[in-house]
Protein backbone atom coordinates (compact mmCIF):
# COMPACT_ATOMS: atom_id res chain seq x y z
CA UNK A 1 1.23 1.81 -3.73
CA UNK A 2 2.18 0.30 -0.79
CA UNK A 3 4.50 -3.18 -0.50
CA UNK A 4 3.22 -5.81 1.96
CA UNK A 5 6.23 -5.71 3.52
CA UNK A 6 5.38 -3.17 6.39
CA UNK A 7 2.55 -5.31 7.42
CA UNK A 8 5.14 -8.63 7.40
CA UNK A 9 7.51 -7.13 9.43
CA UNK A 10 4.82 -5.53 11.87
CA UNK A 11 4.15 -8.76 12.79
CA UNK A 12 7.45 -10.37 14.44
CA UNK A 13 7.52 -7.09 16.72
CA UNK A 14 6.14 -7.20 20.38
CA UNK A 15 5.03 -3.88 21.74
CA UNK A 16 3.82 -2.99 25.07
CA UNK A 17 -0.02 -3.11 26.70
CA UNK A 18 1.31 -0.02 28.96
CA UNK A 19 3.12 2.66 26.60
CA UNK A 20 2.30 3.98 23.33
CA UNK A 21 5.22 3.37 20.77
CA UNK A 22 5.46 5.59 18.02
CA UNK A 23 7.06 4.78 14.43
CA UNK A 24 7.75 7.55 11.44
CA UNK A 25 8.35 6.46 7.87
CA UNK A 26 9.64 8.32 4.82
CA UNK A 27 9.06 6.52 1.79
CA UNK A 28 9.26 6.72 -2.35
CA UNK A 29 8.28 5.37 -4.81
CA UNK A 30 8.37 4.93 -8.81
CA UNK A 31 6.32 3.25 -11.36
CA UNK A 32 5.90 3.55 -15.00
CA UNK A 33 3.49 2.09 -17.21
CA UNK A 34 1.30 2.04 -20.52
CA UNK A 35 -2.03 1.36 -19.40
CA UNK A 36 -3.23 0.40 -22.86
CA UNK A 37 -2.15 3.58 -24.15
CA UNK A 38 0.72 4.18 -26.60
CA UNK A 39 2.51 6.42 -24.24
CA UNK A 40 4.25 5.87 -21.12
CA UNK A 41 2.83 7.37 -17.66
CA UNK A 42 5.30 7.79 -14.91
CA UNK A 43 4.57 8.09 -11.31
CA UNK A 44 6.59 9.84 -8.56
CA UNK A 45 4.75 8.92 -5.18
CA UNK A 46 6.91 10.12 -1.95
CA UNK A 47 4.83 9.78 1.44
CA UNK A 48 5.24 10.58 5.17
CA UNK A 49 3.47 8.42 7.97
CA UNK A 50 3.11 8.56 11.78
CA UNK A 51 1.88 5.62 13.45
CA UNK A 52 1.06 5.26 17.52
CA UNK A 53 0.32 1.64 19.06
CA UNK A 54 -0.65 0.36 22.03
CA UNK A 55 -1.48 -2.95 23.54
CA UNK A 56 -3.68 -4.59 20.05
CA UNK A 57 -4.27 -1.26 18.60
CA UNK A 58 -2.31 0.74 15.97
CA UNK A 59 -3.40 3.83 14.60
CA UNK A 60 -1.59 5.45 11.33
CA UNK A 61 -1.95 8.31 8.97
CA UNK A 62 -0.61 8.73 5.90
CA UNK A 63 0.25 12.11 4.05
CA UNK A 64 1.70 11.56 0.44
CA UNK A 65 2.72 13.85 -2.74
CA UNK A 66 2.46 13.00 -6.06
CA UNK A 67 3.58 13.77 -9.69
CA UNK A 68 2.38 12.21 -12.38
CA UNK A 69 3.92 12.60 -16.67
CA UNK A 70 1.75 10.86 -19.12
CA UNK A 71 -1.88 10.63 -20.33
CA UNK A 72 -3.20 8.12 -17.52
CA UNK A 73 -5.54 9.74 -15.18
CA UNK A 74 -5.06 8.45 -11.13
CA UNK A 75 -8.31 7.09 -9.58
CA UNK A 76 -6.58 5.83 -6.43
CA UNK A 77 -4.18 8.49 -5.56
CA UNK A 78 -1.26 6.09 -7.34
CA UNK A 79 -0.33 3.85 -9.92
CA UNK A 80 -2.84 1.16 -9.04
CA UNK A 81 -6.18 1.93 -10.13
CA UNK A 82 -5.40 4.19 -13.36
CA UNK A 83 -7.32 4.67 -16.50
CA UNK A 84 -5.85 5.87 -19.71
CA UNK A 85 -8.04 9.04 -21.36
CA UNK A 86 -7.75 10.48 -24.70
CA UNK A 87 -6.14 13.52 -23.04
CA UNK A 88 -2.52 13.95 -24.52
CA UNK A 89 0.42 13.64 -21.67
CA UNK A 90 0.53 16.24 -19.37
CA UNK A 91 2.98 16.71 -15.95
CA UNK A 92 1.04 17.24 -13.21
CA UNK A 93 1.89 17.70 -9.27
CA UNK A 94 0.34 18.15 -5.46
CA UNK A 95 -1.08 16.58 -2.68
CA UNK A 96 -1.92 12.94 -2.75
CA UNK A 97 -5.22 11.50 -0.67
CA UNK A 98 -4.61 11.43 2.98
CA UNK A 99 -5.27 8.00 4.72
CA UNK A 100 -6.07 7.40 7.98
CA UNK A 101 -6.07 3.84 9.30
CA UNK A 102 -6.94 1.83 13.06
CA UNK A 103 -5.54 -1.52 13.26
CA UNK A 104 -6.55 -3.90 15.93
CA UNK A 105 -4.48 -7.02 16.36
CA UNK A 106 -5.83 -10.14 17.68
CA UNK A 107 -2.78 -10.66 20.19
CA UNK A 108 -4.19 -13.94 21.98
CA UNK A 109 -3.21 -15.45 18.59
CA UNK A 110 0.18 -14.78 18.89
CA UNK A 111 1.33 -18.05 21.48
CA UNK A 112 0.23 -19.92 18.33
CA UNK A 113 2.37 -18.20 15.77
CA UNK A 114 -0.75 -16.72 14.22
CA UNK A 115 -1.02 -13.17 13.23
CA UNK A 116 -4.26 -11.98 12.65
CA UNK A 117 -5.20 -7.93 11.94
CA UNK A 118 -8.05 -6.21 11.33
CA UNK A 119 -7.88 -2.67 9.43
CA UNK A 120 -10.17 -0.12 8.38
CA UNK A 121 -9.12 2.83 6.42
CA UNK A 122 -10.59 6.47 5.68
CA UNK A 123 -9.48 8.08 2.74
CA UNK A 124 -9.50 11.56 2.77
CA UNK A 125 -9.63 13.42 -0.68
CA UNK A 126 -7.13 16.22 -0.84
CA UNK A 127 -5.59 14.88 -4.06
CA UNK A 128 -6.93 17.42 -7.21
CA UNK A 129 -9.25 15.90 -9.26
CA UNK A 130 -9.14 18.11 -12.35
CA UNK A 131 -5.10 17.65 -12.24
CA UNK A 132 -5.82 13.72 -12.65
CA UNK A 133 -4.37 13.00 -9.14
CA UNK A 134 -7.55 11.26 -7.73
CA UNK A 135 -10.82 11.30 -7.89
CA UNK A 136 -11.60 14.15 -5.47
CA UNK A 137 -14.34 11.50 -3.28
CA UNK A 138 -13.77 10.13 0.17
CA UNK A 139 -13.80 6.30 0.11
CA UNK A 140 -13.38 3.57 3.20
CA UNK A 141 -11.90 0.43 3.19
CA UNK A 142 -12.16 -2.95 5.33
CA UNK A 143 -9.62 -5.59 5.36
CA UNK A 144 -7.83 -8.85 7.28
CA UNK A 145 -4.31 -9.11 7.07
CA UNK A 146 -3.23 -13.25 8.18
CA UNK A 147 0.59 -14.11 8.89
CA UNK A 148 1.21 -17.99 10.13
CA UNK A 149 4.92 -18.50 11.33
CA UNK A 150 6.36 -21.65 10.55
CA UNK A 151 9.84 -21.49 11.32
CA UNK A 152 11.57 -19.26 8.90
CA UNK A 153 9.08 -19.04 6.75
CA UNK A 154 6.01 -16.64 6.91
CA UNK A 155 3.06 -17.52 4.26
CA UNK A 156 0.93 -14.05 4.29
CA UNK A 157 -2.32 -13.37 2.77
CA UNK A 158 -5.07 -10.35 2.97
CA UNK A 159 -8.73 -9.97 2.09
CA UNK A 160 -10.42 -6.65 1.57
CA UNK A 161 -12.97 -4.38 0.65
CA UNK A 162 -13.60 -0.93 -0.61
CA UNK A 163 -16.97 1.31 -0.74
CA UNK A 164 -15.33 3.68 -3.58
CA UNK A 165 -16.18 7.26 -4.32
CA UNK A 166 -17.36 8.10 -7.62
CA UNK A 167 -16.08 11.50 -9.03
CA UNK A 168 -18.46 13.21 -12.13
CA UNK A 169 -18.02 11.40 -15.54
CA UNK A 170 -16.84 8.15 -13.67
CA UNK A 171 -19.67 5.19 -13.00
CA UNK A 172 -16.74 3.66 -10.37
CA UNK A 173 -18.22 0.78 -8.26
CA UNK A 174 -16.98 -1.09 -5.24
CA UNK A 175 -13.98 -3.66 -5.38
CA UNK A 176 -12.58 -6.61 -3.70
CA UNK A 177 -8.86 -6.65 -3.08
CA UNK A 178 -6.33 -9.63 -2.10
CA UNK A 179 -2.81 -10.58 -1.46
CA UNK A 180 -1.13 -13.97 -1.35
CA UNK A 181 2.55 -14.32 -0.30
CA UNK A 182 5.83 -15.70 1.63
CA UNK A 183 8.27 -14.31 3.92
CA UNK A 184 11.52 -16.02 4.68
CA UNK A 185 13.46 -14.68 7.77
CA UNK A 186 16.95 -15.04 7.41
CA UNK A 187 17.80 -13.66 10.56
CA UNK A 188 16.31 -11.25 13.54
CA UNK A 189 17.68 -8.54 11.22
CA UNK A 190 17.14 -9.25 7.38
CA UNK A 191 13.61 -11.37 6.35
CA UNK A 192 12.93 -11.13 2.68
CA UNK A 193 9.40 -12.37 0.49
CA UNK A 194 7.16 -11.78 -2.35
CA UNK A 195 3.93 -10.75 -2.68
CA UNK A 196 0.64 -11.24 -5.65
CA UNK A 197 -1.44 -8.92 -5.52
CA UNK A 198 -4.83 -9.13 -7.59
CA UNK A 199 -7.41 -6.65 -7.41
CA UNK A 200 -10.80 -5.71 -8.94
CA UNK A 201 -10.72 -2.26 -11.42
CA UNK A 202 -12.99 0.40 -9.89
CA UNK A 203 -13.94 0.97 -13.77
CA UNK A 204 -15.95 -1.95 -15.06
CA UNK A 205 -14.43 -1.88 -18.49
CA UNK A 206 -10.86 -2.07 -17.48
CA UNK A 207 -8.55 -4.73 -16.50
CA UNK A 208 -8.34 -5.92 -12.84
CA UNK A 209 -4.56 -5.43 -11.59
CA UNK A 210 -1.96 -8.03 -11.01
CA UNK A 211 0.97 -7.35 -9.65
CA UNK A 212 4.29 -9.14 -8.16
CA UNK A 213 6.26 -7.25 -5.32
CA UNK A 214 9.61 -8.66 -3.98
CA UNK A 215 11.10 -6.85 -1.00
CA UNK A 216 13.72 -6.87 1.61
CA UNK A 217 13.34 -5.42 4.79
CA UNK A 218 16.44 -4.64 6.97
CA UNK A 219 16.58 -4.07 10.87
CA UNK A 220 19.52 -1.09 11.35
CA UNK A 221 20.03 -1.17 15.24
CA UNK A 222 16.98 -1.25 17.40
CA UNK A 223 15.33 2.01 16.25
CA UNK A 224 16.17 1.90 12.09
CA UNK A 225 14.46 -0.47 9.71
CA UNK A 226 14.65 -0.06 5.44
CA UNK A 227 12.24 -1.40 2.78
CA UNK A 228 13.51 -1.88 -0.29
CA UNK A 229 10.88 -3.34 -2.84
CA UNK A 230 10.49 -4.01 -6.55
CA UNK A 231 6.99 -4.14 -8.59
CA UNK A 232 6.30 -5.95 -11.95
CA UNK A 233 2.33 -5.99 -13.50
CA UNK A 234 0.83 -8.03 -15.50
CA UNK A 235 -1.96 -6.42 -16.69
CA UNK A 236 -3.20 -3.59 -18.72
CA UNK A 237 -4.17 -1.91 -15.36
CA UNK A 238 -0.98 -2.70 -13.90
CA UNK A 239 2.09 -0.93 -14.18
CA UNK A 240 4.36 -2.22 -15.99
CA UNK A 241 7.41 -1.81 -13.58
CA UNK A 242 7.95 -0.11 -10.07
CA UNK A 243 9.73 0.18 -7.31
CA UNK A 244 10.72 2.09 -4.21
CA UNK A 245 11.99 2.18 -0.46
CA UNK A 246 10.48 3.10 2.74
CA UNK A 247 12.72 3.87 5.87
CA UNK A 248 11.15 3.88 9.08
CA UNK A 249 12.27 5.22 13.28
CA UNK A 250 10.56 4.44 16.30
CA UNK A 251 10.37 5.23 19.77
CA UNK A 252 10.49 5.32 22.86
């Protein structure tokens, strides 16, 4: 449930070999969707993070809340990744899956205009299983995130991996992940893009998910930056439409 965009914008910013900079983001989102059932699930998904870089390495942890209204059960602590059950709709709300991330950037890259990261994540499971929130398993996840500049325009693409938990009742296997996309930068301020996302389904017999994010991200001084991003799906894994906004503070 996160848009591309953070990872975009990450990578016009210089930061310092000597000090640590810290950022802070606030961020919600919405998404509703059928999932091949007749009713509609709705997901609330609001999330505070805390990231600390220095020199090529980033380090960022992720604490989110959910709430969830419909008969689709969450198997990655958000819209992406659900599977509809026979269970009638239900409203259900708590602690999302905590997710702890190191990032090192490959900074001799960046004379060239080439942005190159590598990222592996820990999820922690402290979102409730039996409420349908996640699957209750710790999982890990490896993945390269590429950004070329070319002028004003950004092409973007990422590659990954997950070793997924599998919760009782659920014969969940390991997935591949990608992203293709473009950023345009209108100005040091205001850079825009879209996103495709396309995704293997943990479950074998469900659709993988396909989704299209558009965003624009939004410099406000030299602390402030905004998100603001829109999600479409196109499968029956996929939400049907989302959205949401992250806002973000850093310092020194």
């Amino acid at each position: 449930m996160a848009c591309g965009a953070g990872g975009a914008a990450r990578a016009q910013d210089s930061f310092s070999d000597a000090f640590w900079e810290y950022r802070a983001y606030a961020g919600f989102d919405y998404s509703s969707g059928h999932y091949g059932a007749t009713d509609v699930t709705e997901v609330y998904y609001a999330s505070a993070t805390l990231r600390a870089s220095k020199g090529p390495w980033a380090f960022k942890a992720v604490v989110p809340w959910l709430r969830v209204s419909g008969p689709a059960v969450l198997l990655d602590g958000a819209s992406s990744g659900t599977v509809t059950t026979n269970a009638t709709s239900r409203h259900e709300s708590g602690a999302g899956d905590i997710g702890l991330y190191g990032t090192y950037s490959i900074q001799s890259l960046y004379q060239h205009g080439l942005f190159i990261d590598l990222t592996a994540r820990v999820k922690a499971p402290t979102a409730s299983f039996s409420k349908g929130l996640g699957t209750g398993k710790a999982d890990a996840a490896f993945q390269v995130d590429i950004a070329k500049s070319l002028g004003k325009f950004m092409p973007l693409a990422t590659v990954g991996y997950r070793l997924t938990g599998s919760p009782a009742g659920y014969d969940l296997r390991n997935i591949a992940y990608g992203t293709v996309g473009l950023q345009y930068n209108w100005s040091s301020r205001i850079v825009t893009g879209a996103l495709f996302d396309y995704r293997q389904s943990a479950l074998r017999t469900a659709e993988n998910p396909k989704e299209l994010t558009g965003y624009v991200n939004v410099k406000i001084g030299e602390k402030w930056s905004l998100n603001v991003y829109g999600v479409a799906g196109f499968s029956r894994n996929s939400p049907d439409h989302g959205g949401g906004l992250v806002i973000s503070y850093r310092w020194p």
